[in-house]
C-alpha atoms as a PDB file:
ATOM      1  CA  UNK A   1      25.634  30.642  13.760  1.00  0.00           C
ATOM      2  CA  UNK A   2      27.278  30.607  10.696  1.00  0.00           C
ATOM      3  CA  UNK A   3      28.520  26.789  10.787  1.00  0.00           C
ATOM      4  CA  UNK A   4      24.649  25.632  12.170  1.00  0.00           C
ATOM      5  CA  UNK A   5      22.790  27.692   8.565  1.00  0.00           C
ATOM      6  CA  UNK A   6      25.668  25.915   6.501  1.00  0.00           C
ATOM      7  CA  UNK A   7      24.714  22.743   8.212  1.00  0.00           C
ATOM      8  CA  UNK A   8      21.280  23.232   7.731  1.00  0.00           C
ATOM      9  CA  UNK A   9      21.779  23.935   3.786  1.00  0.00           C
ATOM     10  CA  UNK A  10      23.164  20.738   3.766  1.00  0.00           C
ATOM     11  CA  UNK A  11      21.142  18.931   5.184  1.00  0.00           C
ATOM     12  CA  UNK A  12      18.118  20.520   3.147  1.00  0.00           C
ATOM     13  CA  UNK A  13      20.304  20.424   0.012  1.00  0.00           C
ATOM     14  CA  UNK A  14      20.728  16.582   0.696  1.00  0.00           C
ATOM     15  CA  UNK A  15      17.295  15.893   1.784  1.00  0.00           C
ATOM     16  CA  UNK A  16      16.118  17.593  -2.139  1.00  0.00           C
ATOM     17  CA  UNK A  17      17.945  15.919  -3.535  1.00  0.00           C
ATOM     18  CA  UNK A  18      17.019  12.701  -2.023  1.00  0.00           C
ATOM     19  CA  UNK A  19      13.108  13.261  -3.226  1.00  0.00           C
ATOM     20  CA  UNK A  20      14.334  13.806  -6.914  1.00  0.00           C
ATOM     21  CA  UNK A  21      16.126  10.185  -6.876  1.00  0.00           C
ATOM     22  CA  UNK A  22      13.422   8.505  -4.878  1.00  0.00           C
ATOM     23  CA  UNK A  23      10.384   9.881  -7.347  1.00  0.00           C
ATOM     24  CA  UNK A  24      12.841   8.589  -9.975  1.00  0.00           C
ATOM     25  CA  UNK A  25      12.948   4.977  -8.134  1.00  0.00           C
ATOM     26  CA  UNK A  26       8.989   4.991  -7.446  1.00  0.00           C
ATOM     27  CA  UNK A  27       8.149   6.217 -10.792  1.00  0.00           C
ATOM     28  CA  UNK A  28      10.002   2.999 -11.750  1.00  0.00           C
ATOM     29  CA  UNK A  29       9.205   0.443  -9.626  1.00  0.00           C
ATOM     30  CA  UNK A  30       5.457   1.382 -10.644  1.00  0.00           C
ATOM     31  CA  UNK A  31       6.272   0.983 -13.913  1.00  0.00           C
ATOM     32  CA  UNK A  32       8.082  -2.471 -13.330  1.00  0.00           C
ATOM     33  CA  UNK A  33       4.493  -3.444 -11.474  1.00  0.00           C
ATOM     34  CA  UNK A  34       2.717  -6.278 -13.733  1.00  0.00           C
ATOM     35  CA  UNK A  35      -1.170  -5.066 -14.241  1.00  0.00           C
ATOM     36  CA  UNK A  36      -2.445  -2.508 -16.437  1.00  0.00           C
ATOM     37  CA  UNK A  37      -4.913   0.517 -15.386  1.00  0.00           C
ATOM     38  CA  UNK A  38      -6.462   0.578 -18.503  1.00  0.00           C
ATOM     39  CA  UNK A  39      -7.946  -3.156 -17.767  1.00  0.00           C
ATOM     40  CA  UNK A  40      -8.909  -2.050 -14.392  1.00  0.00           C
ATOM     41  CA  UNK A  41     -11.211   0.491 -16.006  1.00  0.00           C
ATOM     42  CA  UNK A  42     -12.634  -0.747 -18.993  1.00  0.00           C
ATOM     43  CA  UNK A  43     -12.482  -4.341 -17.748  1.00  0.00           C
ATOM     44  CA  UNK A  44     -11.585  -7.755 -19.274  1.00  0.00           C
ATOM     45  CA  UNK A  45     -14.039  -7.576 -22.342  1.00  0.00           C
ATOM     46  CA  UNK A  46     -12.854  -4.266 -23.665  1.00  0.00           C
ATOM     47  CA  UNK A  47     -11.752  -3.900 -27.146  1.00  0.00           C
ATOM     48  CA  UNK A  48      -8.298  -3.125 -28.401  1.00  0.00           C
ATOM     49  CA  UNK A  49      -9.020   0.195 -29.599  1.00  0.00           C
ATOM     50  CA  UNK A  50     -10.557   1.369 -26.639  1.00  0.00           C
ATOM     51  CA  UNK A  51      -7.506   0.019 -24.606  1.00  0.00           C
ATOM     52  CA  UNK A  52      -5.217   1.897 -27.358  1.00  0.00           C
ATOM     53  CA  UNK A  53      -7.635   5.392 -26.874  1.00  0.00           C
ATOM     54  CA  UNK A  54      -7.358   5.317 -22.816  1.00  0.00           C
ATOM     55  CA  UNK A  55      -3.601   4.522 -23.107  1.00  0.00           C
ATOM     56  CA  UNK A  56      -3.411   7.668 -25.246  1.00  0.00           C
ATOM     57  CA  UNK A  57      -5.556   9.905 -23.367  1.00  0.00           C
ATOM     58  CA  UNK A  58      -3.497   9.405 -20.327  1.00  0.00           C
ATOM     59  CA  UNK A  59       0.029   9.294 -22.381  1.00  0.00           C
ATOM     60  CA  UNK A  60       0.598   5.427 -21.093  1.00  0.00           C
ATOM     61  CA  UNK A  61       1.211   4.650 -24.302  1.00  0.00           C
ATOM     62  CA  UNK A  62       4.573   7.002 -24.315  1.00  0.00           C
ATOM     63  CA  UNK A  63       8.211   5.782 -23.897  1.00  0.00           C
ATOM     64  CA  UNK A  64       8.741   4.929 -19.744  1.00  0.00           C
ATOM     65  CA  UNK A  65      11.708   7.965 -19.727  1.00  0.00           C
ATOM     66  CA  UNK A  66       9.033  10.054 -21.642  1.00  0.00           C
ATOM     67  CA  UNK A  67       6.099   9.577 -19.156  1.00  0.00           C
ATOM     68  CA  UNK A  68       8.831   9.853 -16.473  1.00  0.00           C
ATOM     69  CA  UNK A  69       9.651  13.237 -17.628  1.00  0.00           C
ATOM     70  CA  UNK A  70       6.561  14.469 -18.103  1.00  0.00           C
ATOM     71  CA  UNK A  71       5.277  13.477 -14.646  1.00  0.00           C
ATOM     72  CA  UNK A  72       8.729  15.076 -13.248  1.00  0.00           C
ATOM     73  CA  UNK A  73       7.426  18.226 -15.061  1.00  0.00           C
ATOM     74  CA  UNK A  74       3.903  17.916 -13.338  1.00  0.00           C
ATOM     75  CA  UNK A  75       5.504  17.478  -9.811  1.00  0.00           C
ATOM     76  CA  UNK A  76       7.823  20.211  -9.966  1.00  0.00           C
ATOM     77  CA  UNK A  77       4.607  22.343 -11.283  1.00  0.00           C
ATOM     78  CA  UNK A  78       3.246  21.920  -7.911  1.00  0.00           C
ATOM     79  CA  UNK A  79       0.858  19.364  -9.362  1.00  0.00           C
ATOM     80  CA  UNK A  80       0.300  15.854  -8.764  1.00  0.00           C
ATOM     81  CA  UNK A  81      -1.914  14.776 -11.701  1.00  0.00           C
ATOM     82  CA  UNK A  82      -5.394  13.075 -11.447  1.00  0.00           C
ATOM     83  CA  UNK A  83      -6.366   9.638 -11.047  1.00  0.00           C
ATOM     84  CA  UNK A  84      -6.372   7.463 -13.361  1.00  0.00           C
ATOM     85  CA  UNK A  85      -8.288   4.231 -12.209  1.00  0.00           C
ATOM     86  CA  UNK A  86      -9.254   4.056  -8.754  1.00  0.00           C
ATOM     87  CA  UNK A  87     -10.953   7.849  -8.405  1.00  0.00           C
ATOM     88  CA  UNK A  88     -10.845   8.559 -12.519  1.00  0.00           C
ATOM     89  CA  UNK A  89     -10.239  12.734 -13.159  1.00  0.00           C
ATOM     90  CA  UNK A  90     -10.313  13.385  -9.101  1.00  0.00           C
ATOM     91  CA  UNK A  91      -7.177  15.494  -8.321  1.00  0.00           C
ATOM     92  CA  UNK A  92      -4.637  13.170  -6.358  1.00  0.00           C
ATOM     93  CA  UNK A  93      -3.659  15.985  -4.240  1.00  0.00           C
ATOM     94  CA  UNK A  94      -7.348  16.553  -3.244  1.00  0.00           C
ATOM     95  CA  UNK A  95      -7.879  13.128  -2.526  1.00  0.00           C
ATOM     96  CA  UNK A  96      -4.446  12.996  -0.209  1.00  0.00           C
ATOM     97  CA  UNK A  97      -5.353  16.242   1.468  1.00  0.00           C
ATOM     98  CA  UNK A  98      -8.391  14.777   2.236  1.00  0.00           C
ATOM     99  CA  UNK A  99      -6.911  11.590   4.054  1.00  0.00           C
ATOM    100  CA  UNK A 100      -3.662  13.658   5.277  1.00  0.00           C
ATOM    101  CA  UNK A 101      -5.561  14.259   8.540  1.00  0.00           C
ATOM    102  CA  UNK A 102      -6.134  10.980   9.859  1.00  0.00           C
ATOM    103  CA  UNK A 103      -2.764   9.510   8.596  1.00  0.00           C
ATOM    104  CA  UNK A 104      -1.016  12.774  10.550  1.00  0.00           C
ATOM    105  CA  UNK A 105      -3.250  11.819  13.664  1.00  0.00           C
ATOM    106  CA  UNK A 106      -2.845   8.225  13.582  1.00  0.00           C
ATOM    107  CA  UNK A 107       1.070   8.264  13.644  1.00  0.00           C
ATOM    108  CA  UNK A 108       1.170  11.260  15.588  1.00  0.00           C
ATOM    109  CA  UNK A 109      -1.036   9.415  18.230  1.00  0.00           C
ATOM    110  CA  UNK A 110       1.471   6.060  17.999  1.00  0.00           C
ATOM    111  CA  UNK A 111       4.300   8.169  18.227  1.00  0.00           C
ATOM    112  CA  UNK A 112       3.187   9.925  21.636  1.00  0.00           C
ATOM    113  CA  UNK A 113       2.162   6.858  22.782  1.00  0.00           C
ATOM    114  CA  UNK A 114       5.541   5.132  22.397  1.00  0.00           C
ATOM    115  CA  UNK A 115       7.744   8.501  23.329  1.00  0.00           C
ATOM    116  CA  UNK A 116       6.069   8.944  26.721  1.00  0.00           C
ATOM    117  CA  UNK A 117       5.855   5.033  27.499  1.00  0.00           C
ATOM    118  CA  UNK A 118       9.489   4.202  26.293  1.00  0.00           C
ATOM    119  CA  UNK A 119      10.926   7.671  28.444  1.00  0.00           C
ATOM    120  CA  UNK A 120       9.337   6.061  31.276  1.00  0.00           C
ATOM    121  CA  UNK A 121      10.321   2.414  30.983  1.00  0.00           C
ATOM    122  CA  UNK A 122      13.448   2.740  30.087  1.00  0.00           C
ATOM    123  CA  UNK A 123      14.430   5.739  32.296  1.00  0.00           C
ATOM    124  CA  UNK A 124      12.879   2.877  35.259  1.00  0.00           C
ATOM    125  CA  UNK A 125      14.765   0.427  33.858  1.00  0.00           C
ATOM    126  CA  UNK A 126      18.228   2.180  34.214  1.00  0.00           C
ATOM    127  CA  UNK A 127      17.345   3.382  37.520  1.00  0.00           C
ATOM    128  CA  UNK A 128      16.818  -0.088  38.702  1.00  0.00           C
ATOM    129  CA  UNK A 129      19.214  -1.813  36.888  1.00  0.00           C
ATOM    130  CA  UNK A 130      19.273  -5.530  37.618  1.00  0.00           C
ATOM    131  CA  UNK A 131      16.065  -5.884  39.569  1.00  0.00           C
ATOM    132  CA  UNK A 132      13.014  -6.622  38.547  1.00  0.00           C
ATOM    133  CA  UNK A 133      11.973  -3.703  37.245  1.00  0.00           C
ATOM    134  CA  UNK A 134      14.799  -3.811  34.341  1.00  0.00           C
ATOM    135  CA  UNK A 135      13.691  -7.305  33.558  1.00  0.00           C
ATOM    136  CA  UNK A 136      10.156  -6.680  32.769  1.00  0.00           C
ATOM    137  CA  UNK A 137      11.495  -3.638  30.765  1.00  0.00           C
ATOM    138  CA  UNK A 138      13.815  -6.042  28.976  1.00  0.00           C
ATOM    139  CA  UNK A 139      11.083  -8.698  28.555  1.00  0.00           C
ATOM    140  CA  UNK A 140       8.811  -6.465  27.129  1.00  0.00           C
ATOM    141  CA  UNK A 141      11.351  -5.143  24.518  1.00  0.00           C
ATOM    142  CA  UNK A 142      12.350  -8.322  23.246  1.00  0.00           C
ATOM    143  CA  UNK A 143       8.988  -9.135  23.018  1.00  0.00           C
ATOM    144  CA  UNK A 144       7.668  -5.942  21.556  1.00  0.00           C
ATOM    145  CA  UNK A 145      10.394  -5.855  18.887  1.00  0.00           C
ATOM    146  CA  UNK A 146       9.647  -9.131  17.840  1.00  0.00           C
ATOM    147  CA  UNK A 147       5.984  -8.913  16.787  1.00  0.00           C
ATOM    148  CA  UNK A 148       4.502  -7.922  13.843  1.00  0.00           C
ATOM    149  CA  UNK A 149       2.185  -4.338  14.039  1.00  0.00           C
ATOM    150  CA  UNK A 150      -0.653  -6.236  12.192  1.00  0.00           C
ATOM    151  CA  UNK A 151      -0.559  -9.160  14.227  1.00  0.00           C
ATOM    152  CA  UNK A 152      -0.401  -7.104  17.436  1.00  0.00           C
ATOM    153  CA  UNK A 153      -3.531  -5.478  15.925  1.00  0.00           C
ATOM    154  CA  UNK A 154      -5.676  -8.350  15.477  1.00  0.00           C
ATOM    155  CA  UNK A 155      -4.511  -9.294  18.750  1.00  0.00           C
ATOM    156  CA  UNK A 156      -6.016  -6.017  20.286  1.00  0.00           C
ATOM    157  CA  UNK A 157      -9.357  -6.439  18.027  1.00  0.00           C
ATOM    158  CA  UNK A 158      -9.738  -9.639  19.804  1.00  0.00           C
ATOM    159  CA  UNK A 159      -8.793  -9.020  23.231  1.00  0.00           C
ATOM    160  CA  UNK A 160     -10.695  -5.050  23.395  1.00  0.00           C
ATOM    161  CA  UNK A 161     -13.103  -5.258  21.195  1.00  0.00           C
ATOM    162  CA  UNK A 162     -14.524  -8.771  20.380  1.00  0.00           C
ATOM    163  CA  UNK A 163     -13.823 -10.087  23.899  1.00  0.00           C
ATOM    164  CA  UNK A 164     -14.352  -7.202  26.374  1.00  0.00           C
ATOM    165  CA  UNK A 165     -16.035  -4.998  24.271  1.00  0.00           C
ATOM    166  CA  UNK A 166     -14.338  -1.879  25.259  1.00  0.00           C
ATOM    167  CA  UNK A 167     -13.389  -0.219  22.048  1.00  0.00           C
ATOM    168  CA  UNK A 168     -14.232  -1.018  18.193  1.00  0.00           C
ATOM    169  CA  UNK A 169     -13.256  -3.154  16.399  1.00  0.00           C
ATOM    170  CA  UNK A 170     -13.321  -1.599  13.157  1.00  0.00           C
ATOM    171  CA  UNK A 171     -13.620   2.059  11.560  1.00  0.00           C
ATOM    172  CA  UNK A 172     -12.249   5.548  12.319  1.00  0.00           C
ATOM    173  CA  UNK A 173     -13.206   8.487  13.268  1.00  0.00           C
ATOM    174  CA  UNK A 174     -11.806  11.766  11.665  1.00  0.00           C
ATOM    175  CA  UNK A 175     -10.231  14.553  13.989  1.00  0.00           C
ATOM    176  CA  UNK A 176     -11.962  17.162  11.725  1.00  0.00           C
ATOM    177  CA  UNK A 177     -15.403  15.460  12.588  1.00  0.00           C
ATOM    178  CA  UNK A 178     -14.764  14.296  16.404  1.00  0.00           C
ATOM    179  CA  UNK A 179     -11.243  14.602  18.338  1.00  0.00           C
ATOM    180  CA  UNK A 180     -12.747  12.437  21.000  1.00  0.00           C
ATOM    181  CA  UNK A 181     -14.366  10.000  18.431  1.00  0.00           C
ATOM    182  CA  UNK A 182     -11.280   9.708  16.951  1.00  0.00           C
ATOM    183  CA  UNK A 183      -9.147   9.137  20.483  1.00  0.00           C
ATOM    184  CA  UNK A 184     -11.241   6.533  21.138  1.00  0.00           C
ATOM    185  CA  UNK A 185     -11.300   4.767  17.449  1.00  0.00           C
ATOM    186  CA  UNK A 186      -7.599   5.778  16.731  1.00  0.00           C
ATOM    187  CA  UNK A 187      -6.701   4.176  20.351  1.00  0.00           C
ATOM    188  CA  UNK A 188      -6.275   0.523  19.306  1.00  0.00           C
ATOM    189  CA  UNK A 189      -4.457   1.033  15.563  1.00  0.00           C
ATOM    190  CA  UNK A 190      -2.623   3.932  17.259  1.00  0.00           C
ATOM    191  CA  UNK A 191      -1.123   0.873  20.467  1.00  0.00           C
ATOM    192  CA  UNK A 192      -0.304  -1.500  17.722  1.00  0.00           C
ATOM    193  CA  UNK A 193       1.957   0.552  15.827  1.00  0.00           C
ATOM    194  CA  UNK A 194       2.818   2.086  18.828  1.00  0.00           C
ATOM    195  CA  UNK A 195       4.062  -1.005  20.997  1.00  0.00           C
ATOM    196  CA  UNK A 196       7.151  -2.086  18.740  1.00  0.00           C
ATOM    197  CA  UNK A 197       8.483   1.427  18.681  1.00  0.00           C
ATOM    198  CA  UNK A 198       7.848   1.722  22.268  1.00  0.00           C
ATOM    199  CA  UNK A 199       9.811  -1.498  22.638  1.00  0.00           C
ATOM    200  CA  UNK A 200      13.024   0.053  20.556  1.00  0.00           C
ATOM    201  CA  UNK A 201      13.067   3.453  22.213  1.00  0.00           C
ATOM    202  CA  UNK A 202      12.977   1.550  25.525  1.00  0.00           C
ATOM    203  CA  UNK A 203      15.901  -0.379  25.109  1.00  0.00           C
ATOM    204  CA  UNK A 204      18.174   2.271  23.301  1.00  0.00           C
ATOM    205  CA  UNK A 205      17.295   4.534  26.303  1.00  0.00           C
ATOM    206  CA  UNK A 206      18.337   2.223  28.958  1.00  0.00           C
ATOM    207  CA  UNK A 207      21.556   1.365  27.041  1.00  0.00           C
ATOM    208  CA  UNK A 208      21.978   5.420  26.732  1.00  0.00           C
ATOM    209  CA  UNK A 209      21.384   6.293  30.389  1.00  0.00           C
ATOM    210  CA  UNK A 210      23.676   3.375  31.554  1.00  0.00           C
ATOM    211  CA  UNK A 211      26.565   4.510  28.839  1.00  0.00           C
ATOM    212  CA  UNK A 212      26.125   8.284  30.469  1.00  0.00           C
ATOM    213  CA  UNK A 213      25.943   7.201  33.909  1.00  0.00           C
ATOM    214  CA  UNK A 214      29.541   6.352  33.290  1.00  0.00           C
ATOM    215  CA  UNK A 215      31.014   9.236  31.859  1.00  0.00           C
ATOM    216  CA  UNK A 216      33.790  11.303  33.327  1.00  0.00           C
ATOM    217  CA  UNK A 217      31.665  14.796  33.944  1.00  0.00           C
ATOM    218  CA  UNK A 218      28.906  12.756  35.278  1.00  0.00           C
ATOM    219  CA  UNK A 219      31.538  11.826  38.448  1.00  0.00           C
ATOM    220  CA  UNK A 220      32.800  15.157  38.050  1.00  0.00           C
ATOM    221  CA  UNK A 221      29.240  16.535  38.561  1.00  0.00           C
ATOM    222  CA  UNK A 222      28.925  14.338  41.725  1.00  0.00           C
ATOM    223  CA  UNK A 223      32.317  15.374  43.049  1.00  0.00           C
ATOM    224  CA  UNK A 224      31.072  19.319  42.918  1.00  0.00           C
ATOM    225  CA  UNK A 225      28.501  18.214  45.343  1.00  0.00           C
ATOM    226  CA  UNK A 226      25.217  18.429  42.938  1.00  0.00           C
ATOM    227  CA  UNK A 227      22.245  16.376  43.928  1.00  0.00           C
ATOM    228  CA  UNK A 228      21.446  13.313  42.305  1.00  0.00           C
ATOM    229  CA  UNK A 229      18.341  14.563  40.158  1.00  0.00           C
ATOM    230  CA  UNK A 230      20.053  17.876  38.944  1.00  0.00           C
ATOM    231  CA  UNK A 231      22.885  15.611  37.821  1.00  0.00           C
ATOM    232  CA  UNK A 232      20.423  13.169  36.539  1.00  0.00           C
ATOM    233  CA  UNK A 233      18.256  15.719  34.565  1.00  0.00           C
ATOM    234  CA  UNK A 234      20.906  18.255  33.100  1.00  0.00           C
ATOM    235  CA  UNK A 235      23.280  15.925  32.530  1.00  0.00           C
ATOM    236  CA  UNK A 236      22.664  12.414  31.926  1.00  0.00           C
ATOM    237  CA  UNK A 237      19.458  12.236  30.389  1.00  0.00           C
ATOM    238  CA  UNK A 238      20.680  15.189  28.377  1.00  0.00           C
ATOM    239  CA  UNK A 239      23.313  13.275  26.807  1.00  0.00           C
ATOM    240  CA  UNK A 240      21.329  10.395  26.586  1.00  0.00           C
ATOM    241  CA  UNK A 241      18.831  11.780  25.172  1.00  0.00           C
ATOM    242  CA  UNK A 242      20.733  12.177  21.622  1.00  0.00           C
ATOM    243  CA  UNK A 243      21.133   8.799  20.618  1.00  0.00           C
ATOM    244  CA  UNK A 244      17.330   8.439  21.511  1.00  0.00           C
ATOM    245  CA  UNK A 245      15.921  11.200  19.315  1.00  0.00           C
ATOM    246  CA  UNK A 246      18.136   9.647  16.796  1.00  0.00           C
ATOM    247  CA  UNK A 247      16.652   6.423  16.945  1.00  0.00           C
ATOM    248  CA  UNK A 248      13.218   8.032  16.937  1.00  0.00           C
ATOM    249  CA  UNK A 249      14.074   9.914  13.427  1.00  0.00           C
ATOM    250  CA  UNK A 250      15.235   6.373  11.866  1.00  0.00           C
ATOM    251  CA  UNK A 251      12.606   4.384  13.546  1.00  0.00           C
ATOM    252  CA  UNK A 252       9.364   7.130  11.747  1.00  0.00           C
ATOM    253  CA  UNK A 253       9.839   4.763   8.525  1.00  0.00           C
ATOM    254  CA  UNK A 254       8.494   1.531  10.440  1.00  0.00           C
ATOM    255  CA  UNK A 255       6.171   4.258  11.588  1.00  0.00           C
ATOM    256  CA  UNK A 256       4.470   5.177   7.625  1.00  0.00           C
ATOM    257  CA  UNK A 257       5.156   1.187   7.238  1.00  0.00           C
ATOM    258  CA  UNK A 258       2.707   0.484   9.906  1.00  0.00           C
ATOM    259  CA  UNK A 259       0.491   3.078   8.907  1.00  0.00           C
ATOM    260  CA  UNK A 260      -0.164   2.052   5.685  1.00  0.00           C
ATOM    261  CA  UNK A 261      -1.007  -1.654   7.206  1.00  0.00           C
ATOM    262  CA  UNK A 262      -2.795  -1.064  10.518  1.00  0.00           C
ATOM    263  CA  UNK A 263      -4.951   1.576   8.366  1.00  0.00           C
ATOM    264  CA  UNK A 264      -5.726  -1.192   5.914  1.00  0.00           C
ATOM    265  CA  UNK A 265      -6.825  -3.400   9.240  1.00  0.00           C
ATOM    266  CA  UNK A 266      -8.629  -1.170  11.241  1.00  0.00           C
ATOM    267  CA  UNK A 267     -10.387   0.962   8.095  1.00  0.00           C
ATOM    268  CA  UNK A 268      -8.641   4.643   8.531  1.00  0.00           C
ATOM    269  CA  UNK A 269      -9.506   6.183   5.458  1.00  0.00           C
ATOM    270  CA  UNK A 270      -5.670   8.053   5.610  1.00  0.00           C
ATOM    271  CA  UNK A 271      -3.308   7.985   3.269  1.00  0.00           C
ATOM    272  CA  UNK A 272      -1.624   4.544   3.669  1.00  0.00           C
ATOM    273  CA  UNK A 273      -4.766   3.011   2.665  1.00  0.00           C
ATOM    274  CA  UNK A 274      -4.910   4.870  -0.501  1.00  0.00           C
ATOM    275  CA  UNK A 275      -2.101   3.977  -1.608  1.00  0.00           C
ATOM    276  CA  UNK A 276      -2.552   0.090  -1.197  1.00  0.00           C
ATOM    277  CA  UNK A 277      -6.034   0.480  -3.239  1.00  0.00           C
ATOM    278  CA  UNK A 278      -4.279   2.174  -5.717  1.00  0.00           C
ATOM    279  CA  UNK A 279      -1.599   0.087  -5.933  1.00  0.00           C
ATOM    280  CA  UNK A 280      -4.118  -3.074  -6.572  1.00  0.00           C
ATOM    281  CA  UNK A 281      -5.824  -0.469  -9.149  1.00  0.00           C
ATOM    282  CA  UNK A 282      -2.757  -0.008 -10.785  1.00  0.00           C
ATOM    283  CA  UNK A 283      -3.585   3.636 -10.600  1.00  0.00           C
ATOM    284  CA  UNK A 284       0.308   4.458 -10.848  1.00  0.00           C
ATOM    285  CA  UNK A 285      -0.173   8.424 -10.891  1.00  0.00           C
ATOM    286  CA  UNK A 286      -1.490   7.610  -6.887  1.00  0.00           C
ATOM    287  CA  UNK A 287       0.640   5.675  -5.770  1.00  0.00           C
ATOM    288  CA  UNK A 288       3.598   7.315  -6.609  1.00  0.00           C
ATOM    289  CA  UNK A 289       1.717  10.792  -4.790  1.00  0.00           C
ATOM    290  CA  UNK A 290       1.264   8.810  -1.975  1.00  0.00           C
ATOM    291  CA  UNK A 291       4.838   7.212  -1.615  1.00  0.00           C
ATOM    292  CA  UNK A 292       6.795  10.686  -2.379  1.00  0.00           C
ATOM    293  CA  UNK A 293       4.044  12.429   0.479  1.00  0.00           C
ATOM    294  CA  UNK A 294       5.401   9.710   2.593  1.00  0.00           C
ATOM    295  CA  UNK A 295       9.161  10.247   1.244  1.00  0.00           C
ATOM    296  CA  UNK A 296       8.967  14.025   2.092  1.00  0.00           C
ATOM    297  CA  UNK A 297       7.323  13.578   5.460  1.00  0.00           C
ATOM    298  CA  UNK A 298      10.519  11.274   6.403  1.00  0.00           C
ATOM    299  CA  UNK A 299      13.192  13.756   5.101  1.00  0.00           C
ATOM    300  CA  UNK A 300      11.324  16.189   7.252  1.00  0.00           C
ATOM    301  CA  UNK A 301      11.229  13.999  10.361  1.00  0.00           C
ATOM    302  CA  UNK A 302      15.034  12.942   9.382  1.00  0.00           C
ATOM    303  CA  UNK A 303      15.797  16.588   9.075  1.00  0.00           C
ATOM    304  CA  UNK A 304      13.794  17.830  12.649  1.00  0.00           C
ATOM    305  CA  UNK A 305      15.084  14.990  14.501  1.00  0.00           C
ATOM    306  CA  UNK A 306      19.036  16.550  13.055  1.00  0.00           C
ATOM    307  CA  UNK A 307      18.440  19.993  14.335  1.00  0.00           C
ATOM    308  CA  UNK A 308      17.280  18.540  17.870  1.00  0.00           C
ATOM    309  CA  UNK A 309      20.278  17.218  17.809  1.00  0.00           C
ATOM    310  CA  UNK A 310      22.291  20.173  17.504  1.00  0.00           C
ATOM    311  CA  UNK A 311      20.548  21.813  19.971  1.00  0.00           C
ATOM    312  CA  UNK A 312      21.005  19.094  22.419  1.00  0.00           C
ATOM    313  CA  UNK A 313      24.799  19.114  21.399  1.00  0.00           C
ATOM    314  CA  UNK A 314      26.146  22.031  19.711  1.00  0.00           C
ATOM    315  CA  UNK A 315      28.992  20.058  18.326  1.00  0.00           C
ATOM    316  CA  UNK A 316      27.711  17.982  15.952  1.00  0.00           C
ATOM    317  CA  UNK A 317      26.795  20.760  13.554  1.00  0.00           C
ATOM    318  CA  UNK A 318      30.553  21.465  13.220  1.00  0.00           C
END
C-alpha cells in the first residue's frame, strides 16, 4: 500500500507540475500569435489612443513576463480572467462551464464508441487469426488510421444526412436539454472521431492477445486442465488488456484534437469550438483557459489510465 500512495504522489506531483510548464508554453505561444485583440474590438478605424486606453485597461500593454505573471497569479487564485474580445467582461470560466457539457459528452460518446467496437474487433480478429475475419479487421485499421476525423466527417454528412437523410447534418443538441436529442445529433461527430481510435485500439489489441496467447503461464494454464474461456478471460485478455488501456490514455489527445475540429464541423457549441473562435479573436485570456482545461483533462486521463494499470498488474507501481 505504501509503494502504490508513493506512486501515486508521483505521478500527481509530475502531472502539477506538468500544467505549470504547459500554461507557461501556451501563455507564450499566444503571445507569439500575430493579431491584436484590441483591433478585433475597436476595429480598423480606431484611433491610437483608444488602442493605447484598451491595451491599458486589460494590462496588454505590460512586459510579456509581467502579464505572464500576473495571469499565473489569476490561475492559481482559482480564477481564469474575463474575456477580452470575443465575449468582452463574460467570465471565461462561465463561458467554459457552460460548453464543458457537450465537449465531456461528445468525447465521452467517441470514446465508448471506439472501446466497445475495437474490444470486439480485435478480440475477433485474434481469435481468427489468418482468416477472413482478421483481414477485414486489418483492412479496416489501416484504413481507419489513415483518414483524417474531419474528412471522415464530411464523409458521414454526405452519406447520413444529405444522401439518406437519416441523421443531421448540422447542429447539436445539449445533454442538459435532451439526452436523446443529443444521442442522435452527437451520433455522427461522435463516429468520426470515433473510427480512427477504433482503428488503433483494434490493432494494438490483436497484437496484445496474440503476444499473450504465447506466454509461458498461458500453456501452463492449459496444462492444469482450465477451459479455454477461463484461460482466455482471466488470463490473456487480462494481460492484454494493459498495453490497451495504455494506448487508450496516449491516444485521448487525438481525442481533444478531434474535438476541437469535428465540433467546429458539425456546430457543438463545446469547448473546442471556443477556443478556435477565440483564437481567430485573438482573445488570448480564452484560449489559453481553454487549452490548460484541455491540458488538465489529459493529465487526468494520463493519470486514470496509470492506476488501471496497477490494478491490472500490481507490479508496475513498484
Amino acid at each position: 500500500m505504501l509503494q502504490f500512495l508513493r506512486y501515486l504522489g508521483q505521478r500527481v506531483g509530475g502531472a502539477i507540475a506538468t500544467v505549470f510548464a504547459g500554461a507557461i508554453a501556451v501563455f507564450l505561444i499566444m503571445k507569439a500569435a500575430p493579431g491584436d485583440p484590441a483591433m478585433f474590438v475597436l476595429g480598423d478605424f480606431a484611433t491610437q489612443q483608444s488602442i493605447a486606453a484598451f491595451r491599458a485597461r486589460h494590462s496588454l500593454d505590460q512586459p510579456v513576463l509581467t502579464q505572464l505573471w500576473l495571469w499565473l497569479e489569476t490561475v492559481l487564485a482559482g480564477n481564469l480572467g474575463e474575456s477580452v474580445s470575443l465575449y468582452a467582461g463574460r467570465d471565461i470560466a462561465q463561458l467554459i462551464g457552460q460548453r464543458m457539457p457537450s465537449t465531456a459528452f461528445l468525447g465521452i460518446y467517441a470514446l465508448l464508441l471506439a472501446l466497445v467496437s475495437s474490444l470486439v474487433l480485435g478480440t475477433v480478429a485474434a481469435l481468427q487469426r489468418g482468416r477472413t475475419a482478421d483481414a477485414a479487421v486489418t483492412l479496416f485499421a489501416v484504413v481507419g488510421i489513415s483518414m483524417p476525423d474531419f474528412w471522415l466527417g464530411y464523409v458521414l454528412v454526405l452519406a447520413f444526412a444529405l444522401t439518406l437523410g437519416w441523421l443531421p447534418a448540422y447542429g447539436f443538441t445539449p445533454p442538459g436539454e435532451s439526452l436523446t436529442g443529443a444521442l442522435v445529433t452527437g451520433l455522427l461527430p461522435a463516429l468520426a472521431i470515433a473510427a480512427p481510435l477504433a482503428a488503433v485500439f483494434s490493432r494494438i489489441l490483436r497484437v496484445s492477445l496474440l503476444e499473450t496467447v504465447e506466454r509461458d503461464y498461458v500453456t501452463a494454464a492449459r496444462s492444469m486442465g482450465y477451459n479455454e474461456a477461463f484461460i482466455f478471460i482471466n488470463y490473456v485478455l487480462r494481460n492484454a488488456l494493459i498495453p490497451f488501456v495504455t494506448i487508450v490514455g496516449l491516444q485521448v489527445r487525438y481525442l481533444l484534437g478531434g474535438v476541437v475540429v469535428i465540433e467546429r464541423i458539425f456546430g457543438v457549441p463545446g469547448i473546442g469550438s471556443l477556443m478556435v473562435d477565440a483564437a481567430f479573436a485573438r482573445d488570448y485570456a480564452v484560449v489559453q483557459a481553454c487549452a490548460l482545461t484541455f491540458l488538465v483533462i489529459v493529465l487526468t486521463v494520463n493519470l486514470i489510465v496509470d492506476l488501471v494499470c496497477v490494478l491490472l498488474d500490481p507490479r508496475r507501481s513498484h
